[in-house]
N, C-alpha and C. Protein backbone atom coordinates (compact mmCIF):
# COMPACT_ATOMS: atom_id res chain seq x y z
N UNK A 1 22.12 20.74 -38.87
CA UNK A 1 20.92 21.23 -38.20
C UNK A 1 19.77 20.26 -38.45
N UNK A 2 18.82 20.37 -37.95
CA UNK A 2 17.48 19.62 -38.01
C UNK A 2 16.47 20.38 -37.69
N UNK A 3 15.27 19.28 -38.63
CA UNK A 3 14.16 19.98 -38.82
C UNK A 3 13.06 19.43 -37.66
N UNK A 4 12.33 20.03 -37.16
CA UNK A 4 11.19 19.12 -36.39
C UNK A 4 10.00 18.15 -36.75
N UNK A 5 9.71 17.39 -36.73
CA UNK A 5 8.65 16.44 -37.68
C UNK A 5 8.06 16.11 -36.70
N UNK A 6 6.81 16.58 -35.72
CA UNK A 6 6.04 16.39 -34.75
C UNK A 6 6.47 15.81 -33.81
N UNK A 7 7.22 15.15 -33.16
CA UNK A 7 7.85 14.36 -32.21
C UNK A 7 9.10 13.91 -32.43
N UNK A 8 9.64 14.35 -33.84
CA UNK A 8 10.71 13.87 -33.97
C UNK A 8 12.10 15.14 -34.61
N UNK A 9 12.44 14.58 -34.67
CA UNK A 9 13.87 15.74 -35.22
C UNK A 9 14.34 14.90 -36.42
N UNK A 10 14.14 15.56 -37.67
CA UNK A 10 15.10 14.89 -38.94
C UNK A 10 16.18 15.29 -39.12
N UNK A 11 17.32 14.63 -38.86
CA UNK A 11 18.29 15.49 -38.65
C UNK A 11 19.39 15.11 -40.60
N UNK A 12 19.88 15.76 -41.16
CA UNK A 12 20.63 15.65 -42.24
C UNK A 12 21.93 15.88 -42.14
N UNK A 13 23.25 14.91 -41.87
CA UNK A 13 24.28 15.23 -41.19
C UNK A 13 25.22 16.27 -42.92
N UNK A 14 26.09 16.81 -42.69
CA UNK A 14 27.04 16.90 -44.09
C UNK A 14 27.67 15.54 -44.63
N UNK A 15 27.52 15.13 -43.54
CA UNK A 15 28.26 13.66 -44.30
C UNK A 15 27.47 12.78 -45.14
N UNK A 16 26.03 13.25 -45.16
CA UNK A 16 24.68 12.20 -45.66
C UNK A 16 24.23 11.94 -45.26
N UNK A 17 23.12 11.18 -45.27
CA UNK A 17 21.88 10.23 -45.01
C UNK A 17 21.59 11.45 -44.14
N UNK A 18 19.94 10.66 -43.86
CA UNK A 18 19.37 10.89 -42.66
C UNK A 18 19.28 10.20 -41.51
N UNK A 19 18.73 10.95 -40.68
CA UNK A 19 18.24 10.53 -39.45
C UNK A 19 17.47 11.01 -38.87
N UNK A 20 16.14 10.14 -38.20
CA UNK A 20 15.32 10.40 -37.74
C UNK A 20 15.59 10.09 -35.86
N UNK A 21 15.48 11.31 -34.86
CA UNK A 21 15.54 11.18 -33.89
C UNK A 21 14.65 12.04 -33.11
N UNK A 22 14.27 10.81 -31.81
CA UNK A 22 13.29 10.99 -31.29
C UNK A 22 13.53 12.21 -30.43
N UNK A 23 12.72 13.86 -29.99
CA UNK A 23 13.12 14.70 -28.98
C UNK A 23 12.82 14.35 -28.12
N UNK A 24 13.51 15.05 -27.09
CA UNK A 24 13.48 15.11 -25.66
C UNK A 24 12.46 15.78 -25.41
N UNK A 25 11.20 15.57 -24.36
CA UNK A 25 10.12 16.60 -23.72
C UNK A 25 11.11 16.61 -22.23
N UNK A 26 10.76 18.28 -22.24
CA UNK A 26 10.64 18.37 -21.03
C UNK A 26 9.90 17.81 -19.70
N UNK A 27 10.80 17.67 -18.68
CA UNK A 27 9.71 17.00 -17.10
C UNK A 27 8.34 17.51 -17.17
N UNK A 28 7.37 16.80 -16.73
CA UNK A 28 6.23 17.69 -16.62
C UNK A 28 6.18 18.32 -15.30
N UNK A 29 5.72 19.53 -15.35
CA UNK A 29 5.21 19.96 -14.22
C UNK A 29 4.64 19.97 -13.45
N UNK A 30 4.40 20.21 -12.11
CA UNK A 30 3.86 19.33 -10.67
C UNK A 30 2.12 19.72 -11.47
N UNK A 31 1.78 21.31 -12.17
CA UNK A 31 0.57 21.32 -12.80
C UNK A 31 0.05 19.83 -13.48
N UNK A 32 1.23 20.03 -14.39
CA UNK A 32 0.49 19.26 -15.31
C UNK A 32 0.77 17.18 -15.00
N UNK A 33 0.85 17.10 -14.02
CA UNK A 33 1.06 15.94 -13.29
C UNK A 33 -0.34 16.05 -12.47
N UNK A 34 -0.88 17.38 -11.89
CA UNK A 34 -1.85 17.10 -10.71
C UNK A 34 -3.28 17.41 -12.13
N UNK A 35 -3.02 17.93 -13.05
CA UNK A 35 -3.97 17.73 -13.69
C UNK A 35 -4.12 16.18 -14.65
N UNK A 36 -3.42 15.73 -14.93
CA UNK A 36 -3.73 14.14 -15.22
C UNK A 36 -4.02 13.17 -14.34
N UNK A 37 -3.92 13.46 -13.07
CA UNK A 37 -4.15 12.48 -11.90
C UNK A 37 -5.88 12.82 -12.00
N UNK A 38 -5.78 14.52 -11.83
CA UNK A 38 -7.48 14.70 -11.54
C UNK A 38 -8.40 14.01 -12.86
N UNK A 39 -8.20 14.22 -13.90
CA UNK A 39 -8.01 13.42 -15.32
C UNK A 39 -8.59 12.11 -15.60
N UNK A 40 -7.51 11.14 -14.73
CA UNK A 40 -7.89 10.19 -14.30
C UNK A 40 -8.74 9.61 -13.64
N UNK A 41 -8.94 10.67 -12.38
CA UNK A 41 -9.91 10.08 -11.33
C UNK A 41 -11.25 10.67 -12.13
N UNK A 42 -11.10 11.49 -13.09
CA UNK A 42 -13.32 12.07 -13.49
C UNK A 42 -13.14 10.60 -14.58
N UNK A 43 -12.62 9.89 -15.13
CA UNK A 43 -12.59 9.33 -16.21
C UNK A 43 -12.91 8.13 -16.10
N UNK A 44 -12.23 7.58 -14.50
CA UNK A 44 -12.42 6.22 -14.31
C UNK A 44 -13.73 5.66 -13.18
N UNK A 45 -13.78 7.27 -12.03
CA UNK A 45 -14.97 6.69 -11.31
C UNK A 45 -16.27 7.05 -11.80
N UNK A 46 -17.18 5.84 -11.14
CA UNK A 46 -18.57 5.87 -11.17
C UNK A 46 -19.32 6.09 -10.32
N UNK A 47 -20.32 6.06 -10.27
CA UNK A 47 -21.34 6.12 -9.54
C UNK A 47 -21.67 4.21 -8.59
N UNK A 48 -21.51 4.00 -7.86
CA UNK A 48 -21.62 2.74 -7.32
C UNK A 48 -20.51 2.00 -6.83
N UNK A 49 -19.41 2.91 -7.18
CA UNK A 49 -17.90 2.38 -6.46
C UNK A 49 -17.70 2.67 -5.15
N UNK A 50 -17.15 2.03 -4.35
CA UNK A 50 -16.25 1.93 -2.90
C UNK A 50 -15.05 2.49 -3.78
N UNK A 51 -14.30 3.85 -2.99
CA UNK A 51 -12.88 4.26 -2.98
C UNK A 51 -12.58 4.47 -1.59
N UNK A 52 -11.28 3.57 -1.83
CA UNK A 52 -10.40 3.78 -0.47
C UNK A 52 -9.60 4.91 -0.64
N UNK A 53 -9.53 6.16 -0.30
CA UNK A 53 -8.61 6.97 0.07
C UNK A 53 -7.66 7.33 1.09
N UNK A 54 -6.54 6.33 1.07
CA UNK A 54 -5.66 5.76 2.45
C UNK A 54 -4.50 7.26 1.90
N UNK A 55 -4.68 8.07 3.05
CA UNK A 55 -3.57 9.09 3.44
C UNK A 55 -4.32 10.23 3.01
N UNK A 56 -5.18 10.42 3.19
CA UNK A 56 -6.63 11.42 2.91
C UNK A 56 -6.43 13.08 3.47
N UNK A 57 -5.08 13.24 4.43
CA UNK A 57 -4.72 14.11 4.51
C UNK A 57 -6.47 15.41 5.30
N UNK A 58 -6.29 16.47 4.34
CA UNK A 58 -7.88 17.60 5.34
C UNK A 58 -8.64 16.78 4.08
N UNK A 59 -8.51 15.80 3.11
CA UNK A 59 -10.16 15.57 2.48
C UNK A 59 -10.26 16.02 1.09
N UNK A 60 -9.15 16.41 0.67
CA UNK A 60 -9.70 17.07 -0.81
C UNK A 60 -9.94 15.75 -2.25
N UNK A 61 -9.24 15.22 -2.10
CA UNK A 61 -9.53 14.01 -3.34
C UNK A 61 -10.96 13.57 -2.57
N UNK A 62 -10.71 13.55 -1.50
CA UNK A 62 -12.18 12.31 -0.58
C UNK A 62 -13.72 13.19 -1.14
N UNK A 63 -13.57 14.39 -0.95
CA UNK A 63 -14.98 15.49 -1.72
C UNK A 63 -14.46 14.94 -3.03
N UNK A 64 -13.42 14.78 -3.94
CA UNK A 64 -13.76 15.09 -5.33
C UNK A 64 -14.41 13.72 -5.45
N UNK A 65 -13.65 12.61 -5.00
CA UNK A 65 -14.36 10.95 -5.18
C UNK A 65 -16.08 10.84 -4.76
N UNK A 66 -15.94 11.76 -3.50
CA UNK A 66 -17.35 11.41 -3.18
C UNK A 66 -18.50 12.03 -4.41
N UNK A 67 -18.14 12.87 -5.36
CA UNK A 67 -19.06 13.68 -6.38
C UNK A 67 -19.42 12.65 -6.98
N UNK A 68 -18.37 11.60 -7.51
CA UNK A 68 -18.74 10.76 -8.60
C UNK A 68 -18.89 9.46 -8.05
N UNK A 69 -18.67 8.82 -6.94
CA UNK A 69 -19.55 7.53 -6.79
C UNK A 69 -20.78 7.32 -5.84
N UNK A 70 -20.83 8.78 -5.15
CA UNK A 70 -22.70 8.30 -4.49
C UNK A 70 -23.92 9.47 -5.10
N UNK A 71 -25.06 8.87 -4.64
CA UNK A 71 -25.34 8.46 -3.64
C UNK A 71 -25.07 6.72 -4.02
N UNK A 72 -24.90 6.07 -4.99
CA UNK A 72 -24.89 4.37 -4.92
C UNK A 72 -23.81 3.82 -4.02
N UNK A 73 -22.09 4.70 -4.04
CA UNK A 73 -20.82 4.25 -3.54
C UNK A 73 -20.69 5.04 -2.17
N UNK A 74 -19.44 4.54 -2.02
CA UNK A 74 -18.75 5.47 -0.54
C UNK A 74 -17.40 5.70 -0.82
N UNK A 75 -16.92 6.01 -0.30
CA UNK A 75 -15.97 6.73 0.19
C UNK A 75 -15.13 6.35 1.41
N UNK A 76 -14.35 5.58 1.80
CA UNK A 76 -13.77 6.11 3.08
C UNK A 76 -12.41 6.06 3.19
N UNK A 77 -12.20 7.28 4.29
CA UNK A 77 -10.94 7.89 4.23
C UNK A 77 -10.08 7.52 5.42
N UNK A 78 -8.90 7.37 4.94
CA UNK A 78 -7.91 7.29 6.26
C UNK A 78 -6.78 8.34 6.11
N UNK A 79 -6.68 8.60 7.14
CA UNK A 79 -4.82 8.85 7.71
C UNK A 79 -3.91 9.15 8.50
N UNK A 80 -3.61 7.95 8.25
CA UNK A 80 -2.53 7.21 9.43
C UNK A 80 -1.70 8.03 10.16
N UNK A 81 -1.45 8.07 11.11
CA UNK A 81 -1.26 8.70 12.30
C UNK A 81 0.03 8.03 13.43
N UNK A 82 1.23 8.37 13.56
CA UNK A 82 1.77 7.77 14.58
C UNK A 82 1.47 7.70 15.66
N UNK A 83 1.50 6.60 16.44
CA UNK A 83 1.12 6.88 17.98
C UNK A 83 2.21 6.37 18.86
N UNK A 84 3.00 7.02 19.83
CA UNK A 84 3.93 6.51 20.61
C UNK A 84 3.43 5.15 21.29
N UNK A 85 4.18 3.95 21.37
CA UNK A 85 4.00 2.88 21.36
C UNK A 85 3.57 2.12 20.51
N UNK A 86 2.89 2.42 19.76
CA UNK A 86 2.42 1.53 18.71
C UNK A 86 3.32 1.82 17.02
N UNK A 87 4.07 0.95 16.66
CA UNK A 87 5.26 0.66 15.33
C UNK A 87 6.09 1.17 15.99
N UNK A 88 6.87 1.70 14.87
CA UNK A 88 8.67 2.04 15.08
C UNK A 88 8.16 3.46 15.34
């Protein structure tokens, strides 16, 4: 059996010695994936940045970006759109 040691598993076989092994985390969850992205974006923008938001979808990152870089930055949003005749 083994014991847990913050990130790790000490494991003590019958045969001797130890061993120290690293656990497995579980996948993260689509939560806790869309909360480190949001995370990211309060952490890294400023006030005075240009963000391109290419695939901008109805706008929701494009309001959260626009909070934190104007009035100095902008914002602008795309998304792309097929049009018969024009690409594959």
């Amino acid at each position: 059996m083994g014991s847990p040691v913050g990130d790790w598993l000490l494991l003590v076989p019958a045969t001797g010695g130890t061993f120290l092994v690293r656990r497995r985390r579980p996948p993260a969850s689509y939560h806790d994936a869309e909360r480190a992205e949001y995370t990211f974006y309060i952490s890294y923008l400023r006030s005075g940045m240009v963000v391109f938001d290419v695939g901008a979808n109805v706008g929701e990152l494009t309001t959260l970006f626009s909070h934190f870089v104007t009035p100095a930055g902008s914002v602008h949003a795309f998304e792309p759109t097929w049009q018969p005749g024009i690409g594959g």
